[in-house]
Protein backbone atom coordinates (compact mmCIF):
# COMPACT_ATOMS: atom_id res chain seq x y z
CA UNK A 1 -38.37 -11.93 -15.94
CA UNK A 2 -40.94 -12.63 -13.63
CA UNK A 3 -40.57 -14.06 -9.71
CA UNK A 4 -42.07 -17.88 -11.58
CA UNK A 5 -39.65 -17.46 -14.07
CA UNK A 6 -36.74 -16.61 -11.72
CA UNK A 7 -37.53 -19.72 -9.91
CA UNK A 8 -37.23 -21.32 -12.67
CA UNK A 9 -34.03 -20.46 -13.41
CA UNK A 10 -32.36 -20.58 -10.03
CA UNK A 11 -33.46 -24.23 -9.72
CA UNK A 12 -31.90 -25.20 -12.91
CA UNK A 13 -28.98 -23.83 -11.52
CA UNK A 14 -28.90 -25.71 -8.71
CA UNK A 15 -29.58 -28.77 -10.51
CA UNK A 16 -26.44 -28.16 -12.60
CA UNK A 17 -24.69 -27.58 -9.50
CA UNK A 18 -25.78 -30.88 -8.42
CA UNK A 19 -25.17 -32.80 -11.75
CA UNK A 20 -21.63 -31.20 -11.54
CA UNK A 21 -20.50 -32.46 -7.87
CA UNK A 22 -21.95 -36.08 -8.57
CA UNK A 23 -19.49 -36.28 -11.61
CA UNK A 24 -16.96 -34.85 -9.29
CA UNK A 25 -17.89 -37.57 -6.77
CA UNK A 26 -17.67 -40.47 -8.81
CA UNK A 27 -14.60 -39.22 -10.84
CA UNK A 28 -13.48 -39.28 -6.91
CA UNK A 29 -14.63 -42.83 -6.63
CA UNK A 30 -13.18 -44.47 -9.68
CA UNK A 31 -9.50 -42.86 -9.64
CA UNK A 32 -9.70 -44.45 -5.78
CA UNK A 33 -10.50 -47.55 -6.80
CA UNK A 34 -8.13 -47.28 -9.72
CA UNK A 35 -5.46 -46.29 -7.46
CA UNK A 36 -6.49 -49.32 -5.12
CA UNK A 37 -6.30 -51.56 -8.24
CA UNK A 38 -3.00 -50.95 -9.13
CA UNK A 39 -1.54 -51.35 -5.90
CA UNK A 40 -3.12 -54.69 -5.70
CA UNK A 41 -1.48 -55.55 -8.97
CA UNK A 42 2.43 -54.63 -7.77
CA UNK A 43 4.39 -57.27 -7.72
CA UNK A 44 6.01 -57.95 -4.58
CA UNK A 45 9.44 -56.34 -5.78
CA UNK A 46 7.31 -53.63 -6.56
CA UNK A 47 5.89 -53.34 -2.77
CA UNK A 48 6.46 -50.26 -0.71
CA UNK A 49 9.14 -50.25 1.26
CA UNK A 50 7.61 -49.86 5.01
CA UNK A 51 10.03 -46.77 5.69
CA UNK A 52 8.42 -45.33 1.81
CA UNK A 53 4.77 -45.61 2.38
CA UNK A 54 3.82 -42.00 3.30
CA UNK A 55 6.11 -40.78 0.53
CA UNK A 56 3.90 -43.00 -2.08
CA UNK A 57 0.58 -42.81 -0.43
CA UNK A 58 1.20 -38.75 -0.73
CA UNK A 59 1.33 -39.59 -4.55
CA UNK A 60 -2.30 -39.38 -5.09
CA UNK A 61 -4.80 -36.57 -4.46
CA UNK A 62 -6.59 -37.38 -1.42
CA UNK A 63 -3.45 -37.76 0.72
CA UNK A 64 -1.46 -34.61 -0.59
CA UNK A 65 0.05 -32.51 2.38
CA UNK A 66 1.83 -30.58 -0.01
CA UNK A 67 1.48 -28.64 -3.68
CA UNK A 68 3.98 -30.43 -6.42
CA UNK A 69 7.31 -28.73 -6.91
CA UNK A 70 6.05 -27.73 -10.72
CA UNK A 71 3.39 -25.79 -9.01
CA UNK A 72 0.30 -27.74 -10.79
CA UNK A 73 -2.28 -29.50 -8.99
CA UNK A 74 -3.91 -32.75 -10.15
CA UNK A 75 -7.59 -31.91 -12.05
CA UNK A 76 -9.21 -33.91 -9.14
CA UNK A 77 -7.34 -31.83 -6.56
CA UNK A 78 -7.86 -29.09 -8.73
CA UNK A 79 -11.63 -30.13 -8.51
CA UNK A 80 -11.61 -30.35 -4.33
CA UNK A 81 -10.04 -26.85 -4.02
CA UNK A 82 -12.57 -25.28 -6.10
CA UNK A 83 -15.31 -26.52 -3.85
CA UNK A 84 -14.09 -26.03 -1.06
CA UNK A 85 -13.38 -22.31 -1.84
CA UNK A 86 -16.72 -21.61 -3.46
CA UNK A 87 -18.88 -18.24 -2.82
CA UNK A 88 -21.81 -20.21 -4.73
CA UNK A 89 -21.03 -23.85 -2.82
CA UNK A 90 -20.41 -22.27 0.82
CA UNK A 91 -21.74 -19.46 3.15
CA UNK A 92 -19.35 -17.36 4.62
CA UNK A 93 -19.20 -19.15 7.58
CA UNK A 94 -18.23 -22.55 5.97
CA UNK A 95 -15.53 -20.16 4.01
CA UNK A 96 -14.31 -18.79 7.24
CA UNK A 97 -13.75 -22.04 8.74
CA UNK A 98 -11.82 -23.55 5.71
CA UNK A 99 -9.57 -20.54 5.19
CA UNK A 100 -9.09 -21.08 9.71
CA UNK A 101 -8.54 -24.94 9.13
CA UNK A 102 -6.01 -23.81 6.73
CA UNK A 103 -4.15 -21.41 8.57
CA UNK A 104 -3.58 -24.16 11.94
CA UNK A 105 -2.39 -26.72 9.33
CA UNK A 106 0.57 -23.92 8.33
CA UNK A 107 0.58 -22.79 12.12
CA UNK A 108 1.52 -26.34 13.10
CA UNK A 109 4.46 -26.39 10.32
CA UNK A 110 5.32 -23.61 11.34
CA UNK A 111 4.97 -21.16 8.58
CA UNK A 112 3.60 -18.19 10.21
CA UNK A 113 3.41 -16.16 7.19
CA UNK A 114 1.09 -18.56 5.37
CA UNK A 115 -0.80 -18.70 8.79
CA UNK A 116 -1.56 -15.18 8.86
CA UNK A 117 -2.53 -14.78 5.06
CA UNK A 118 -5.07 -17.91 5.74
CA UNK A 119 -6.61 -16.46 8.79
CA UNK A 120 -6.60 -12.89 7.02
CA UNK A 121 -8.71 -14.45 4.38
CA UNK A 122 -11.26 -16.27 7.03
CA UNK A 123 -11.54 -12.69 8.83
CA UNK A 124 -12.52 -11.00 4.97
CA UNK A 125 -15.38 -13.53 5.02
CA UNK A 126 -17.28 -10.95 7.55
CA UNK A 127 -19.29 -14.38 9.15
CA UNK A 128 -22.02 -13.92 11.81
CA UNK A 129 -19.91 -16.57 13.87
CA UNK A 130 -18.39 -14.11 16.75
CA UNK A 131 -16.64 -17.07 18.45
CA UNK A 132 -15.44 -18.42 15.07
CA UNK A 133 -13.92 -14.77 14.41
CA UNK A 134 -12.40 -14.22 17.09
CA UNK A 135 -10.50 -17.67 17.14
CA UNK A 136 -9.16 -16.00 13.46
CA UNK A 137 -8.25 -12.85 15.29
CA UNK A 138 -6.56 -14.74 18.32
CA UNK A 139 -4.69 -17.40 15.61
CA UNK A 140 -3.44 -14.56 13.51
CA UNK A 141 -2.48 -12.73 16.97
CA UNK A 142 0.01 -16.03 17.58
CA UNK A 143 1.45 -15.72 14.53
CA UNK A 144 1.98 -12.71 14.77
CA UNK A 145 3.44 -13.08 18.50
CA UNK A 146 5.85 -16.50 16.52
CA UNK A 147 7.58 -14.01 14.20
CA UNK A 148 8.02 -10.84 16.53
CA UNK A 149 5.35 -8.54 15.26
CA UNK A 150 4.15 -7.43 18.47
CA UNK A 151 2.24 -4.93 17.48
CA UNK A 152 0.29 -6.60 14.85
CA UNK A 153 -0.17 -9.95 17.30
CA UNK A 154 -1.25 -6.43 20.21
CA UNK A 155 -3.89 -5.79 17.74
CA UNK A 156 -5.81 -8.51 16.72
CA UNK A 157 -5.98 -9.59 20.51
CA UNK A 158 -7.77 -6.56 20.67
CA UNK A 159 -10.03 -7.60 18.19
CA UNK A 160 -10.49 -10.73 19.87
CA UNK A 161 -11.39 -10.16 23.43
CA UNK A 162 -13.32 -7.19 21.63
CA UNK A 163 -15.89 -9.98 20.08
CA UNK A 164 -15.15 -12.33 23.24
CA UNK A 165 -14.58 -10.34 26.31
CA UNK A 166 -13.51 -13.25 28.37
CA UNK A 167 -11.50 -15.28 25.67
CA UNK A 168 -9.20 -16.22 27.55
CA UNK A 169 -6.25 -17.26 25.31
CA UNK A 170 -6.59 -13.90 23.62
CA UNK A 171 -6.31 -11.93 27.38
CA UNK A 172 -3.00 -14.02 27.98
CA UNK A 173 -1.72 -13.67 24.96
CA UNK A 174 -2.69 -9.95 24.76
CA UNK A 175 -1.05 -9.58 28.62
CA UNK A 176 2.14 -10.98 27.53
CA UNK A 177 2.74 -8.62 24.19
CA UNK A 178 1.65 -5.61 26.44
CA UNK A 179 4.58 -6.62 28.25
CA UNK A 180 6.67 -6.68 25.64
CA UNK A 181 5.63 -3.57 24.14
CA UNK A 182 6.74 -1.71 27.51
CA UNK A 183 2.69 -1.30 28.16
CA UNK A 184 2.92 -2.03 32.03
CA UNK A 185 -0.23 -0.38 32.77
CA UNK A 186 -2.54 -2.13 30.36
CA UNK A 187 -0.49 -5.29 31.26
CA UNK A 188 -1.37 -5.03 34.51
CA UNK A 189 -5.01 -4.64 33.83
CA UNK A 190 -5.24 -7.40 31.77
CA UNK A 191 -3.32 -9.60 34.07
CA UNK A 192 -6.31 -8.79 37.18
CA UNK A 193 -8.93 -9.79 34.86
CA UNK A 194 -7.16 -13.40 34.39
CA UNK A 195 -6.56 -13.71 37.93
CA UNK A 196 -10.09 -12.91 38.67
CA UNK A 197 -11.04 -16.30 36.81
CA UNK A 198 -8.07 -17.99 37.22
CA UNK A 199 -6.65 -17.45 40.32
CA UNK A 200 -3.74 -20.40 40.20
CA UNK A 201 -2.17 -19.02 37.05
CA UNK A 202 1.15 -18.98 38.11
CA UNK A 203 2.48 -17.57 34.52
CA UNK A 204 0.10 -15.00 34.54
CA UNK A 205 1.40 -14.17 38.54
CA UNK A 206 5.19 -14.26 37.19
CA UNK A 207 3.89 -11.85 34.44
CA UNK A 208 2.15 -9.37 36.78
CA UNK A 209 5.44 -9.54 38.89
CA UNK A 210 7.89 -8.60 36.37
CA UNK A 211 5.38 -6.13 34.58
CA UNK A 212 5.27 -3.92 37.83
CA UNK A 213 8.90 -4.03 38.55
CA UNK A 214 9.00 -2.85 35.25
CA UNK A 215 6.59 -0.60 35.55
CA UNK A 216 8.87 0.89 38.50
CA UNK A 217 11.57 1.37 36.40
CA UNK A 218 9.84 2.90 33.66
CA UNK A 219 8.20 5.29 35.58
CA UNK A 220 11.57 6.50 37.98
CA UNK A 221 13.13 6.53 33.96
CA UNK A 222 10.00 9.13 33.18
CA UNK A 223 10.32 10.83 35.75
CA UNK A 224 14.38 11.84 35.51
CA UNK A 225 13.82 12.40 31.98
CA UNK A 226 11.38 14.82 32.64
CA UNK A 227 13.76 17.01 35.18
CA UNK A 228 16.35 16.86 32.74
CA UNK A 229 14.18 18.39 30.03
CA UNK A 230 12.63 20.51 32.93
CA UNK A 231 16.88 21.51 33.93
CA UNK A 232 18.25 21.87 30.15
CA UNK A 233 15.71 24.22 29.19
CA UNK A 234 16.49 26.54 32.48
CA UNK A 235 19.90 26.11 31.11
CA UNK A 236 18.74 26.85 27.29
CA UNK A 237 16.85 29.88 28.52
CA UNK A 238 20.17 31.15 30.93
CA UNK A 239 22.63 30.63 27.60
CA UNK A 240 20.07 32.95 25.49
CA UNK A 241 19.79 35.22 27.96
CA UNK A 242 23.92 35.57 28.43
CA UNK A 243 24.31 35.77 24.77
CA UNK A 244 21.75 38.34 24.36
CA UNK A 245 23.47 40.12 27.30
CA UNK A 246 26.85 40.39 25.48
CA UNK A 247 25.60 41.73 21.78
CA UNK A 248 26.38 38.44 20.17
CA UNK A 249 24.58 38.04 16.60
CA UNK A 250 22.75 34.54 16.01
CA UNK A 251 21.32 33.70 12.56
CA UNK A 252 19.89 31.12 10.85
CA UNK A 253 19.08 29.62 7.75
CA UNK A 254 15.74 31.28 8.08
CA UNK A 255 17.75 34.53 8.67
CA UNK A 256 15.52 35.87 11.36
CA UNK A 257 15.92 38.67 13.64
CA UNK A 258 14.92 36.82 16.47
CA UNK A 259 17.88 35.40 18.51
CA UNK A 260 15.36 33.54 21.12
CA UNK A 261 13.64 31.66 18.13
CA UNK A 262 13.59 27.97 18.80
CA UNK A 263 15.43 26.57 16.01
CA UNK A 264 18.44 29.35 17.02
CA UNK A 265 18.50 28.20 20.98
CA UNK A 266 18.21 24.47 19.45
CA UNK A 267 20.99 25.24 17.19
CA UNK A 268 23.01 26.54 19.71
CA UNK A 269 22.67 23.86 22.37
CA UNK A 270 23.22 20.94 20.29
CA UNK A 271 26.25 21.94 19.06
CA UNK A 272 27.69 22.60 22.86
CA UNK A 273 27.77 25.77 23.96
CA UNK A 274 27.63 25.76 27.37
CA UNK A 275 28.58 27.75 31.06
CA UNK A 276 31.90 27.22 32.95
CA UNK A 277 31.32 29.61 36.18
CA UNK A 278 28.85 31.53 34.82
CA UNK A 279 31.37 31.85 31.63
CA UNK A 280 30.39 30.88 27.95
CA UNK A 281 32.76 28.06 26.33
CA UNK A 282 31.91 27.68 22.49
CA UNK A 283 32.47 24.92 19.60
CA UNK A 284 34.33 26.67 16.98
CA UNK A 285 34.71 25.47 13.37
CA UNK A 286 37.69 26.17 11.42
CA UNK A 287 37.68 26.22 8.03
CA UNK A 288 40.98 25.62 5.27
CA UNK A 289 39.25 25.99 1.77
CA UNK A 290 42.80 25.10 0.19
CA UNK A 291 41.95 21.72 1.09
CA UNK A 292 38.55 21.98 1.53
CA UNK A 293 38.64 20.59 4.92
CA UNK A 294 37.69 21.43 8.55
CA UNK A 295 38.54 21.13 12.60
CA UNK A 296 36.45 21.69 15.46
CA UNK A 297 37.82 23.63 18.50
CA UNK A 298 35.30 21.76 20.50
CA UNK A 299 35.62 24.09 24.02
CA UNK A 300 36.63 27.59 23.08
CA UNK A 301 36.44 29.61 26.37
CA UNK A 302 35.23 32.91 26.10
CA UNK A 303 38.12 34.52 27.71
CA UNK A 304 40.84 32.66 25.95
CA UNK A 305 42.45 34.22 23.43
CA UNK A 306 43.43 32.50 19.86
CA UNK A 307 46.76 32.62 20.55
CA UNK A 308 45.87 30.24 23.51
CA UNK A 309 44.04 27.80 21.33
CA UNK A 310 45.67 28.11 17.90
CA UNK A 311 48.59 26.84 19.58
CA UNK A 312 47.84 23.67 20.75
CA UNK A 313 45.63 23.36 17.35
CA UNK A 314 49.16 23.61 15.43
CA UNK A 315 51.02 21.77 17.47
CA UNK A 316 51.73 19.04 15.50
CA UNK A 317 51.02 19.26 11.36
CA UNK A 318 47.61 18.05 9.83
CA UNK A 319 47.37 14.79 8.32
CA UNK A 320 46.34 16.20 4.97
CA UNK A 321 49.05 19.14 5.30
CA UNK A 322 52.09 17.27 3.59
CA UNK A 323 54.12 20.35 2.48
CA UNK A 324 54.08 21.13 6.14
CA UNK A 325 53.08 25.11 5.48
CA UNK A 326 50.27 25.22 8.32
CA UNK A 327 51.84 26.64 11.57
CA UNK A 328 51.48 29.44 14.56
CA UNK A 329 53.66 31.27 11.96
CA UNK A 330 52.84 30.99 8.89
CA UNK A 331 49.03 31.10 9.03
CA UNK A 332 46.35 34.00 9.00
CA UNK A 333 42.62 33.91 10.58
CA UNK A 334 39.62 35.13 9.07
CA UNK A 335 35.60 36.16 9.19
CA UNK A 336 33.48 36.93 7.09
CA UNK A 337 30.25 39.34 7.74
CA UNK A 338 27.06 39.13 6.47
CA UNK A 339 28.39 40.90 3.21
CA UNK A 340 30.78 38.03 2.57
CA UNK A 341 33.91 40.55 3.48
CA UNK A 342 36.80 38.70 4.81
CA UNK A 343 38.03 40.66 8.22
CA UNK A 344 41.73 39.61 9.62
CA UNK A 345 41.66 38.61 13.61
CA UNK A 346 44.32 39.29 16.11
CA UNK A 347 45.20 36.40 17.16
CA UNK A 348 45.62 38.01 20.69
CA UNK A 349 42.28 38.91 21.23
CA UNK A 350 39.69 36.64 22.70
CA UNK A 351 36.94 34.84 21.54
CA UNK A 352 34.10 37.03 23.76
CA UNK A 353 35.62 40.16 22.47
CA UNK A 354 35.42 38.80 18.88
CA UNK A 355 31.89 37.45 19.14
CA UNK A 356 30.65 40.77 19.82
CA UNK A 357 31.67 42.71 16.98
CA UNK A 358 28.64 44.26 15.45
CA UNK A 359 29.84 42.54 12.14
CA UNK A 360 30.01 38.60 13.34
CA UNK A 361 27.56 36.68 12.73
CA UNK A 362 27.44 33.03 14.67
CA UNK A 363 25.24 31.48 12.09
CA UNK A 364 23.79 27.54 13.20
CA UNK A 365 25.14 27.83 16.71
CA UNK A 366 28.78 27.86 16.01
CA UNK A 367 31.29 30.20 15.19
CA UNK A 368 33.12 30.12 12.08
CA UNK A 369 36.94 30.96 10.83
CA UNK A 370 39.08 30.82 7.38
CA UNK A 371 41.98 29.92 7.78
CA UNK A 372 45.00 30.98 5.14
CA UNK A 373 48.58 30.81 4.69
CA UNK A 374 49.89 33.90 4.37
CA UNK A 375 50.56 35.58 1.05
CA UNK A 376 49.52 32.15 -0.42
CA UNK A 377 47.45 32.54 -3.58
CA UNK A 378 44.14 31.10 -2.13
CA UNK A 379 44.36 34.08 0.37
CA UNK A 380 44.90 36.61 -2.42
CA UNK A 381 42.01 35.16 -4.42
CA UNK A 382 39.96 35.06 -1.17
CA UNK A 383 40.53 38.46 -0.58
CA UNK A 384 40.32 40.20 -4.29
CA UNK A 385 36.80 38.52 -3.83
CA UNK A 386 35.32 39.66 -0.81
């Protein structure tokens, strides 16, 4: 086809277009005047009552605020929509500012949601307008800011005083949600740059106030945190140290050979072990595969013996022991080594002695113990096994 012939064809095109939206327009016309008609034939009983008029004018097309419950527009609605919307009818600009006109009407009934899929669409429209995009950016931003997503309304500010550096709706708005967001610095910032232009903004003063008392705060906050890290891992690096002093054995799942690996010396401080006068005191787990259950000895001093702890543990029965057969007595105490063999423990001795034993193992930071009845069958069948 050649460039005449093109011409051609695009102007037919166009006079379709043309042929098509007078129809529209006097299909428009008529159902108006019909509609006029009608109400000029009512009888008086059939008047509006004055408190019913909106409802009834909202009856026809051109005064519609909302979509009908069944979901289906009117043809001649039907007809509007699709020119308003059209790629072929409207540049983007035109689109942008429909999809923004619709987005304030939801923004002013407060549905946010709809808002910010309306605005979304105006931004997709890419149009040359830089002030018309970034009022989409800054609209979306307070919807955003009406429904809590901070971070979302944080961003498109950003987008907005990026195309308008001195918007200043966006810079307020994009002040305030720093705040929110804990971002006192860049609060701050954006705060001077209002007052600059604006220097009777007494919100924006209030703002500035609160964001460097905050700011205060946050930063004494930083600051402690950061000795306590600074103190627990002189502390880590002392308890690694004393338990590589004393020959104590610390695995992992990894099963490494390296007892200052940091999954080992995390392992081992989160589940407490920690100094009492330069003495270890250990979380100890005991285990009663009977009943498939478990206690924690939660400070085990190093120089206490079982006997020491054990009693207090069986001071009283267990909840779950209702044959009453767990007691100082009656009861034996067990490890087992890397090879799964079960060894017996004095209850006299202590728990530093213990740990040291070339065959224990302290596997996840915490120390670990069977405990059987004696002579009971789950000991016997414990035992024939290991």
């Amino acid at each position: 086809m050649d460039k005449k012939e093109d011409n051609q064809e695009k102007s037919k095109v166009k006079s379709n277009l043309n042929e098509e939206r007078l129809k529209l327009a006097e299909t428009l016309d008529k159902e108006l005047e019909d509609y006029i008609s009608n109400l000029e034939k009512r009888s008086t009983n059939e008047a509006w009552p004055e408190d019913k008029w909106q409802e009834e004018m909202e009856k026809h097309p051109f005064f519609m605020t909302e979509v009908p419950k069944d979901g289906e527009l009117p043809p001649l609605l039907q007809g509007l929509q699709e020119l308003k919307y059209s790629t072929e009818e409207n540049t983007p600009e035109d689109l942008a500012k429909a999809y923004k006109d619709d987005g304030n009407y939801h923004f002013k009934l407060k549905k946010y949601r709809m808002a910010i899929l309306c605005y979304t669409e105006g931004i997709k429209q890419r149009s040359y307008d830089v002030e018309l995009n970034a009022n989409l950016y800054n609209n979306r931003a307070a919807a955003h800011y009406f429904i809590g997503n901070y971070r979302s309304c944080y961003n498109d500010c950003k987008c907005a005083v990026k195309a308008l550096p001195e918007y200043p709706k966006a810079l307020c708005r994009l002040a305030d949600t720093c705040f929110k967001l804990g971002l006192y610095d860049e609060c701050l910032k954006h705060c001077e740059m209002i007052i600059k232009k604006e220097c009777d903004n007494k919100e924006i003063m209030e703002l500035m106030k609160m964001a460097s008392k905050k700011k205060k705060e946050k930063d004494y906050e930083d600051r402690r945190q950061k000795m306590l890290r600074k103190k627990a891992a002189v502390e880590k690096s002392k308890i690694l140290e004393a338990i590589k002093e004393r020959g104590i054995n610390l695995v992992n799942d990894a099963e490494t050979d390296d007892e200052t690996a940091p999954n080992i010396g995390n392992n081992i401080i989160d589940k407490g072990v920690h100094f009492v006068d330069n003495r270890l005191v250990w979380p100890v787990l005991l285990i009663y595969p009977e009943y498939e259950t478990s206690d924690i000895i939660e400070k085990f001093h190093e120089d206490h013996s079982f006997l020491e702890e054990l009693t207090d543990v069986f001071s009283t029965y267990a909840d779950w022991d209702y044959e009453r057969r767990y007691s100082l007595e009656t009861i034996n105490l067990y490890y087992e080594n890397e090879l799964g063999k079960m060894t017996l423990v004095n209850i006299n001795s202590t728990l530093g002695s213990l740990l040291s034993k070339k065959d224990f193992r302290i596997e996840n930071g915490m120390p670990t113990f069977l405990v059987l009845v004696k002579d009971s069958e789950t000991e016997r069948k414990l035992l024939k096994s290991s």
